[in-house]
N, C-alpha and C. Protein backbone atom coordinates (compact mmCIF):
# COMPACT_ATOMS: atom_id res chain seq x y z
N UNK A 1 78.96 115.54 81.91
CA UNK A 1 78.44 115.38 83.25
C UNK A 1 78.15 116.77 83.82
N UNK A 2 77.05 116.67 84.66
CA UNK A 2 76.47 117.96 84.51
C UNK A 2 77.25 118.15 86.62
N UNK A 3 77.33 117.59 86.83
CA UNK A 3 77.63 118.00 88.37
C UNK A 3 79.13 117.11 88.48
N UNK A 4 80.18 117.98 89.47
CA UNK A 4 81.56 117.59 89.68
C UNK A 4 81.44 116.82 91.26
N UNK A 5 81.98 115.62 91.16
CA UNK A 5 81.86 114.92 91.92
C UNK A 5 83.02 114.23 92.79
N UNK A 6 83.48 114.23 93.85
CA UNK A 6 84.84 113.55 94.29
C UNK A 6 84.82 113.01 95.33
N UNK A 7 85.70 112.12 95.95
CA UNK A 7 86.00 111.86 97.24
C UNK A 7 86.88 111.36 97.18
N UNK A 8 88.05 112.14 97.85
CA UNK A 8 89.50 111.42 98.13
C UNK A 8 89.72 111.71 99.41
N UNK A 9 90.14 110.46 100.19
CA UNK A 9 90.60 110.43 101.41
C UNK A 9 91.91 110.31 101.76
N UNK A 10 92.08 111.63 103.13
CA UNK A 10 93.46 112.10 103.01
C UNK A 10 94.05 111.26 104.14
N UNK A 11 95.27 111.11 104.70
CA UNK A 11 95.67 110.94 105.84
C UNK A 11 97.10 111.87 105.98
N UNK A 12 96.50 113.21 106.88
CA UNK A 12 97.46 114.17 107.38
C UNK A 12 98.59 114.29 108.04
N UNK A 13 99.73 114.19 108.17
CA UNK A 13 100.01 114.05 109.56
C UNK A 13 101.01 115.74 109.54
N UNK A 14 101.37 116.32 110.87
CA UNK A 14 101.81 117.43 111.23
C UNK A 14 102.39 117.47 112.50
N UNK A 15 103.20 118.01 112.70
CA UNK A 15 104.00 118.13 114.31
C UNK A 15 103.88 119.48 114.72
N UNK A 16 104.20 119.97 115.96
CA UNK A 16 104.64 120.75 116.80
C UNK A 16 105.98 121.53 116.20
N UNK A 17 106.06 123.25 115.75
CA UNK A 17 107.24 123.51 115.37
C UNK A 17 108.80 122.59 116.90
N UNK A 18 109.35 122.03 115.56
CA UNK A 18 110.78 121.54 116.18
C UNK A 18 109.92 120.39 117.57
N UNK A 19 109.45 119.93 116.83
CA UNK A 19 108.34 118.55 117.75
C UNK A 19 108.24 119.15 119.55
N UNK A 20 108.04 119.87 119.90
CA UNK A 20 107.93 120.41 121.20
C UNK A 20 106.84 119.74 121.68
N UNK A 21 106.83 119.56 123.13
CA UNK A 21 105.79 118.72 123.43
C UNK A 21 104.30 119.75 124.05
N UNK A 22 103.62 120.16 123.40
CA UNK A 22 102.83 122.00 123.31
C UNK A 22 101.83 120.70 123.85
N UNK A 23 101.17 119.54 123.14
CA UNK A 23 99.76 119.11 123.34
C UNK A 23 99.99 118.09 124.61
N UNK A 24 99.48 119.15 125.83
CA UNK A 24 99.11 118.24 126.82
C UNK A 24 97.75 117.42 127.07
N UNK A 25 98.17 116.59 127.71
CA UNK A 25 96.73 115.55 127.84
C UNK A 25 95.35 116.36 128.25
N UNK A 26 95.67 117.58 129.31
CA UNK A 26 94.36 118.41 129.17
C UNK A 26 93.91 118.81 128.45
N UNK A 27 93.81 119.14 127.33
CA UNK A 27 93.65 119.86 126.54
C UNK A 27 93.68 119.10 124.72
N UNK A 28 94.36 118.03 125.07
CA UNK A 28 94.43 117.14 123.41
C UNK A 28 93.37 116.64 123.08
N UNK A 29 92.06 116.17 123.54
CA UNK A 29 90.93 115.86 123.07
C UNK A 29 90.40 117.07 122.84
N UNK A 30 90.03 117.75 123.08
CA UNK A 30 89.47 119.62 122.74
C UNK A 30 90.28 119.97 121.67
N UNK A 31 91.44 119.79 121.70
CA UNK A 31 92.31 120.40 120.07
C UNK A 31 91.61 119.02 119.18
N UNK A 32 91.91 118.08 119.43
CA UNK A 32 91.29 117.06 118.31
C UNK A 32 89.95 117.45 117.54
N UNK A 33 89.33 117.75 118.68
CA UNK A 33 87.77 118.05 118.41
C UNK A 33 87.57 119.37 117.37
N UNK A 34 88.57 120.23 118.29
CA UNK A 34 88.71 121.44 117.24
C UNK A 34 89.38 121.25 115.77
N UNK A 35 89.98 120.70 115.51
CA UNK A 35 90.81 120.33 114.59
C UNK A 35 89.44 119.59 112.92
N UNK A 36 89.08 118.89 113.75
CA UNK A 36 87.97 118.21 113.33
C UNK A 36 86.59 119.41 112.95
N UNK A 37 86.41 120.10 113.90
CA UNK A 37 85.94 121.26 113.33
C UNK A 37 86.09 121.92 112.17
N UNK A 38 87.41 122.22 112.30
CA UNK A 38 88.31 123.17 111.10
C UNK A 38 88.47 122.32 109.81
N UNK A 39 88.35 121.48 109.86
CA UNK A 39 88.50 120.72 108.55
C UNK A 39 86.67 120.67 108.32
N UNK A 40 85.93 120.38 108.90
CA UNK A 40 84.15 120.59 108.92
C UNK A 40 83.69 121.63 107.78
N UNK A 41 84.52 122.97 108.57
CA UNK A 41 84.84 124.40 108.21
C UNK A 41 84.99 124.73 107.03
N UNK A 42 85.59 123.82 105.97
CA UNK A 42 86.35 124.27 104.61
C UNK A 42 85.79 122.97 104.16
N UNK A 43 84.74 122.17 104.27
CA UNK A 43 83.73 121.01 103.70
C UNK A 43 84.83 120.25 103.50
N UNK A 44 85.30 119.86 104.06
CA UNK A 44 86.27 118.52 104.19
C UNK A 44 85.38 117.51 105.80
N UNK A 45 84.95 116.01 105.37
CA UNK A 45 84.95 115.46 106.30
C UNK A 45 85.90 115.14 107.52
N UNK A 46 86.16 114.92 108.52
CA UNK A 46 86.86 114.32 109.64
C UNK A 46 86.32 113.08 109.71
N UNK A 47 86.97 112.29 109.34
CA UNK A 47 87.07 111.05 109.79
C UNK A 47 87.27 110.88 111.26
N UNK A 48 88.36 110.86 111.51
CA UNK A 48 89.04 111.05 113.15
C UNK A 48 90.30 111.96 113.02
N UNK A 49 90.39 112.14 114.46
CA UNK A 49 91.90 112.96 114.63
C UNK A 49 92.75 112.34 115.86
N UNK A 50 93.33 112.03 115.74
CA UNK A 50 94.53 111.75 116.83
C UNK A 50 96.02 112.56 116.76
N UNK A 51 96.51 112.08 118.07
CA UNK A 51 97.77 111.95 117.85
C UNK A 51 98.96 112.31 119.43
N UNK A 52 99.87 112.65 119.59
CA UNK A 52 100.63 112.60 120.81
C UNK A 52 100.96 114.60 121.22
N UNK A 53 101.86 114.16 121.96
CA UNK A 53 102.42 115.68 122.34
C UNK A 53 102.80 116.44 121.57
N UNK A 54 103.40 115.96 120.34
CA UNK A 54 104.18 116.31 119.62
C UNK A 54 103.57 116.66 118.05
N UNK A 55 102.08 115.79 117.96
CA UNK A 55 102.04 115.72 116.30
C UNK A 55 100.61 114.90 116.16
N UNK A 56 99.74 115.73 115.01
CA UNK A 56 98.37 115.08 114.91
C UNK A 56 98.25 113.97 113.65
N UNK A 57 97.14 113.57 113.14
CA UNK A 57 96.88 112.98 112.27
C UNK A 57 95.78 113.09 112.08
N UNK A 58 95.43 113.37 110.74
CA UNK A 58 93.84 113.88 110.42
C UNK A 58 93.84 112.71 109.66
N UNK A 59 92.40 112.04 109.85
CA UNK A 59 91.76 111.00 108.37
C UNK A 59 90.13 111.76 108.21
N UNK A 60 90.61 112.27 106.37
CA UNK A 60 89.45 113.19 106.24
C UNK A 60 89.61 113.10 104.74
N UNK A 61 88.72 113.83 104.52
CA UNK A 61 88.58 113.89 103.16
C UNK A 61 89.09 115.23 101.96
N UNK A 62 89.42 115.19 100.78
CA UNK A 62 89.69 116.22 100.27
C UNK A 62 88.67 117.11 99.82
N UNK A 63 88.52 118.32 100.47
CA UNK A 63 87.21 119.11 99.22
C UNK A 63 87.21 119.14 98.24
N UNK A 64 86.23 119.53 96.95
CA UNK A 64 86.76 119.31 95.48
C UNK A 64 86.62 120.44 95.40
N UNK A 65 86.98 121.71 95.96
CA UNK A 65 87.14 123.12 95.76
C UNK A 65 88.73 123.21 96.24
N UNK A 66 89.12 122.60 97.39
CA UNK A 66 90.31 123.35 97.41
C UNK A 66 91.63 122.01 97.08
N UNK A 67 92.47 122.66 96.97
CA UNK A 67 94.01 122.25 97.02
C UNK A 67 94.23 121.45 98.87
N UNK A 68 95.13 120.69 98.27
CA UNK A 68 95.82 120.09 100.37
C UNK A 68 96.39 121.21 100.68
N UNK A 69 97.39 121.70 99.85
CA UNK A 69 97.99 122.93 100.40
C UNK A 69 97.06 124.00 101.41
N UNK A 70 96.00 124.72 100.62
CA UNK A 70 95.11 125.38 100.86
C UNK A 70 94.11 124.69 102.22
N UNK A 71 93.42 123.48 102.40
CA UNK A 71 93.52 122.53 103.10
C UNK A 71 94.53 122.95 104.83
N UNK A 72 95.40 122.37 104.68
CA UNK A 72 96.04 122.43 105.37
C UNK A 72 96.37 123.79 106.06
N UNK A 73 96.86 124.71 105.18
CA UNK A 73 96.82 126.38 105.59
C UNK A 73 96.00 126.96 106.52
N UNK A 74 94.29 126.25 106.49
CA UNK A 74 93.30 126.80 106.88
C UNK A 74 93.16 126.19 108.10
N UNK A 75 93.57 124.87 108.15
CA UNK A 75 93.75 124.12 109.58
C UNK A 75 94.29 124.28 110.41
N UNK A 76 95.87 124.55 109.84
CA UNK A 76 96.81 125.03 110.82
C UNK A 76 96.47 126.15 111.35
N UNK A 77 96.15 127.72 110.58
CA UNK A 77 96.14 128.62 110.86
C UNK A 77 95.09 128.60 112.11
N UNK A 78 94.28 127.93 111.47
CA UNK A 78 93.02 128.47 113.06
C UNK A 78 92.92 127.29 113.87
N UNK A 79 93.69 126.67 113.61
CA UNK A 79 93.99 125.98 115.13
C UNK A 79 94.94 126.02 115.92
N UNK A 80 96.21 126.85 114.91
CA UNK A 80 97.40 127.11 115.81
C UNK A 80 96.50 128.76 116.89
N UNK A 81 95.65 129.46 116.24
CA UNK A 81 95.12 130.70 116.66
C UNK A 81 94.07 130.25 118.08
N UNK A 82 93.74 129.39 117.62
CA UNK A 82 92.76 128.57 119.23
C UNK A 82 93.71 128.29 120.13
N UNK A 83 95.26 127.49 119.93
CA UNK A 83 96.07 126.56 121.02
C UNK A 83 96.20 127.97 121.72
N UNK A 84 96.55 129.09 120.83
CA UNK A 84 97.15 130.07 122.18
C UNK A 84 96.46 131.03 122.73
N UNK A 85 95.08 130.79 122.47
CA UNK A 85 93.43 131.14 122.82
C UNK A 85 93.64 130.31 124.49
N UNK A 86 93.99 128.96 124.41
CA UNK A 86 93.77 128.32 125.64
C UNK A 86 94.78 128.56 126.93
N UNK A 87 95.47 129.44 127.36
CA UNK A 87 96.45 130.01 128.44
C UNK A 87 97.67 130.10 127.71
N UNK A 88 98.35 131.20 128.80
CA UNK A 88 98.94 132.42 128.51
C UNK A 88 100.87 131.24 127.85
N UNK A 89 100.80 130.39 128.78
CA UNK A 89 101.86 129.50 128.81
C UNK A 89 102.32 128.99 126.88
N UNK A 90 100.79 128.90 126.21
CA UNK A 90 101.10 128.67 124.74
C UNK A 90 100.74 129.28 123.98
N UNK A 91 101.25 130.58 124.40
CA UNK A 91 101.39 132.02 123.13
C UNK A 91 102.14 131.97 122.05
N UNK A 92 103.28 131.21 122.56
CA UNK A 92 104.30 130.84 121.56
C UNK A 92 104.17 129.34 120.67
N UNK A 93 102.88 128.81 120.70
CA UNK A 93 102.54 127.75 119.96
C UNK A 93 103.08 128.00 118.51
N UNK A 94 103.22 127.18 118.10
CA UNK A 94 103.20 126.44 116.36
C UNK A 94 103.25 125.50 115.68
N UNK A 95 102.71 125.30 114.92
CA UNK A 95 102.85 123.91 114.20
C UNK A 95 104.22 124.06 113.23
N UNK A 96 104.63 123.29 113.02
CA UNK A 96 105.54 123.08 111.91
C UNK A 96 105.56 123.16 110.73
N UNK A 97 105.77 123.91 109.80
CA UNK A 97 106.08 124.82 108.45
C UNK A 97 105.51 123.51 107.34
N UNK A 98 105.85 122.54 107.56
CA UNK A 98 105.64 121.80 106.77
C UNK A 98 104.09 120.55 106.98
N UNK A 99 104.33 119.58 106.30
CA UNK A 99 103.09 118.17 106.40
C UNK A 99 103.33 117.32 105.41
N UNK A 100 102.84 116.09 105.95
CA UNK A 100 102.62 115.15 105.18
C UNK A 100 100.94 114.73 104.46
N UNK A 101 100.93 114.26 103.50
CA UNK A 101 99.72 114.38 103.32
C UNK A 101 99.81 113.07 102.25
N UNK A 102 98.27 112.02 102.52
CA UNK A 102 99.13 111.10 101.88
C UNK A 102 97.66 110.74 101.38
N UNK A 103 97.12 109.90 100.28
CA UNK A 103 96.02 109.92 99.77
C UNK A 103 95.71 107.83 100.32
N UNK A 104 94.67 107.84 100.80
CA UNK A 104 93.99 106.68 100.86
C UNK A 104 93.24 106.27 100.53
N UNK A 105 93.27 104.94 99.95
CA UNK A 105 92.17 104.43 99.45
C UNK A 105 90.86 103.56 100.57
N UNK A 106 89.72 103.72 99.90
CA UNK A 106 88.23 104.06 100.71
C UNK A 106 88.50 102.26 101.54
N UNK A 107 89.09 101.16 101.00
CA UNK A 107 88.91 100.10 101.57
C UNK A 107 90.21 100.17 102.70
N UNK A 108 90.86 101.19 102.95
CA UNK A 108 92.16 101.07 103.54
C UNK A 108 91.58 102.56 104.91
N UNK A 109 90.63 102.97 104.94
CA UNK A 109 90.23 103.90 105.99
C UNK A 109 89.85 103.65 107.25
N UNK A 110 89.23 101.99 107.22
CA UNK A 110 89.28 101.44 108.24
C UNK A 110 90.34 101.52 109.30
N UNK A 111 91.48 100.70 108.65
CA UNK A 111 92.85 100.18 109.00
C UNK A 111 93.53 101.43 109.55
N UNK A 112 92.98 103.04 108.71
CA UNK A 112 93.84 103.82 109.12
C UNK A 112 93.05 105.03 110.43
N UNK A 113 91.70 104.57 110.64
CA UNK A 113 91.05 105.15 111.70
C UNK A 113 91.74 104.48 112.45
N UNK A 114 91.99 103.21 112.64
CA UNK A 114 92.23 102.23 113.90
C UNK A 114 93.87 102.80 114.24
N UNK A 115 94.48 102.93 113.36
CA UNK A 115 95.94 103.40 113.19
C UNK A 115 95.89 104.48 114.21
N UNK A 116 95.31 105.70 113.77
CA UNK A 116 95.31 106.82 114.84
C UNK A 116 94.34 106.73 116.29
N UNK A 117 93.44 106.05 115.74
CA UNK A 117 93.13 105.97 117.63
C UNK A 117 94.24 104.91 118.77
N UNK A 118 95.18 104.44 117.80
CA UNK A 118 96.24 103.84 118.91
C UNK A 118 97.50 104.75 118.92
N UNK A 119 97.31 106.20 118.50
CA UNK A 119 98.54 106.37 118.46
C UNK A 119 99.32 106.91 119.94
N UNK A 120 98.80 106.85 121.17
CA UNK A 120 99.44 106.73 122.28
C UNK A 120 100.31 105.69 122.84
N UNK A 121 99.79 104.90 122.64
CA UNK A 121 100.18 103.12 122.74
C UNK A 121 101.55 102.98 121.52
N UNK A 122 101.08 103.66 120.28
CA UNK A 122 101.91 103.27 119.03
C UNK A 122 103.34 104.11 119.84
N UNK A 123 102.88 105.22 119.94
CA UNK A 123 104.19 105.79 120.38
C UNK A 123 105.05 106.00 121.57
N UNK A 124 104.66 104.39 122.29
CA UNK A 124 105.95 104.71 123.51
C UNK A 124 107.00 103.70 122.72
N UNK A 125 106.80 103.55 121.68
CA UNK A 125 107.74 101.97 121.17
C UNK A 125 108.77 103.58 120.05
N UNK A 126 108.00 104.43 119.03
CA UNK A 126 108.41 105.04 118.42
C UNK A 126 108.38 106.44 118.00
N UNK A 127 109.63 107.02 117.87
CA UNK A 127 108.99 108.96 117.66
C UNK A 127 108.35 109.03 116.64
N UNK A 128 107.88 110.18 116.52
CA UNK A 128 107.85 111.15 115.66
C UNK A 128 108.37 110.62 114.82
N UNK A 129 109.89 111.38 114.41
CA UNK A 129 110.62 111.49 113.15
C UNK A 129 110.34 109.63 112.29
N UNK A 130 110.48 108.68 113.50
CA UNK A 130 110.53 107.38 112.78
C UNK A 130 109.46 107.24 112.15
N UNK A 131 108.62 107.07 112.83
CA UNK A 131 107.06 107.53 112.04
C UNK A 131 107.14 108.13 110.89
N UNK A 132 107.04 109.03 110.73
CA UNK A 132 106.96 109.66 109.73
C UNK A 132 108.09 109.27 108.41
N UNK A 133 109.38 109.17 108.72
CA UNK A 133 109.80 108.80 107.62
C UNK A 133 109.50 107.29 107.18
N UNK A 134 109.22 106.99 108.06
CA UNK A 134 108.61 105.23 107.32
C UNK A 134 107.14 105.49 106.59
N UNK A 135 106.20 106.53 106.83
CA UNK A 135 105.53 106.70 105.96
C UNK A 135 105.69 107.33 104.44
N UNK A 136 106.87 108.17 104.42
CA UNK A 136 107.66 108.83 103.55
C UNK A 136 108.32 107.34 102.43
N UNK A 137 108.93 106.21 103.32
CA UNK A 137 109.51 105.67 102.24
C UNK A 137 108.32 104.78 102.11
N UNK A 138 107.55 104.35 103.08
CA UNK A 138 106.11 103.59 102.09
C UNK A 138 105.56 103.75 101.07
N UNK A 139 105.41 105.61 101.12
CA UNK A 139 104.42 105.91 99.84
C UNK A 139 105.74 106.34 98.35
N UNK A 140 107.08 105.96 98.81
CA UNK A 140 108.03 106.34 98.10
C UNK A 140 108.18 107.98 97.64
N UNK A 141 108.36 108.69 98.86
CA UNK A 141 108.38 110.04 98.48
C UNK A 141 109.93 110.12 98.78
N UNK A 142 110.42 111.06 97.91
CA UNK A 142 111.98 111.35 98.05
C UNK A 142 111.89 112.39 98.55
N UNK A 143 113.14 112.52 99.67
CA UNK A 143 113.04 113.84 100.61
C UNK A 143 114.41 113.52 100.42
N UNK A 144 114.88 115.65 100.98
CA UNK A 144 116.08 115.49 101.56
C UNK A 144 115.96 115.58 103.08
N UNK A 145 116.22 115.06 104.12
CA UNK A 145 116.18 115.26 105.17
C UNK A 145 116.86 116.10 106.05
N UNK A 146 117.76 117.21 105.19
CA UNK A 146 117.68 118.51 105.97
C UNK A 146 116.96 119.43 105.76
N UNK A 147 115.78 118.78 104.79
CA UNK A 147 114.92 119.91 104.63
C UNK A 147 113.80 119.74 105.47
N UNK A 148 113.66 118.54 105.86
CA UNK A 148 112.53 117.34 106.45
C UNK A 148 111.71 118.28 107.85
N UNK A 149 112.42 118.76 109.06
CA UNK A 149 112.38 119.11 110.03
C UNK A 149 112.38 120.16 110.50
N UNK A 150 111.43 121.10 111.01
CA UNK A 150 111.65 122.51 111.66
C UNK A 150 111.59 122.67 112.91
């Protein structure tokens, strides 16, 4: 085959170092947007981006040049470099050291756009941490959970 061809769709998710509540409602559609950018940036699609005070969710696609690791690095970095672009109050922004990153299949992207555009609604019932580790034992990933959290 003369040309390399892929599409794997990711579903991201990431918090706030030590889940701090950094993404206020002014300002969380503009980080989404940006976010969505930055993944644009490194030829990865955006599907959508959501998510709460505390923690986003990207549905996008993998480039077939880079790694998630690499991926992710490039997201965080220049979007944690924009949050404290936007006033003086979140200089001390960060995202959290770590991510989840979970691979979806193309008939299941629907289900998981719809997933993150409710995640305001989703989360007055549940945090963060629950979230996330129920996605952890869905896709059967073994963690230790003092390593889980920064």
């Amino acid at each position: 085959m003369a040309q390399s061809l892929a599409k794997i769709a990711l579903h991201i998710v990431f918090s706030t170092k030590n889940r701090e509540r950094w993404i206020e409602d002014s300002f969380r559609s503009d980080l989404h947007a940006y976010l969505a950018g930055a993944c644009r940036a490194v030829a990865s699609e955006a599907y959508r981006v959501g998510g709460t005070h505390d923690h986003v969710h990207i549905a996008c696609t993998l480039p077939r040049t880079l790694t998630v690791s690499k991926l992710l690095e490039e997201i965080k970095k220049t979007s944690s470099a924009w949050v404290k672009k936007q006033d003086d109050k979140l200089r001390s922004f960060a995202w959290q050291a770590g991510y989840g990153a979970f691979s979806v299949g193309e008939s299941q992207v629907p289900v998981l756009l719809k997933y993150i555009g409710n995640q305001l609604k989703h989360h007055q019932s549940r945090t963060f941490e629950e979230e996330f580790l129920n996605f952890l034992n869905r896709y059967g990933i073994e963690y230790d959970e003092r390593y889980l959290w920064d």
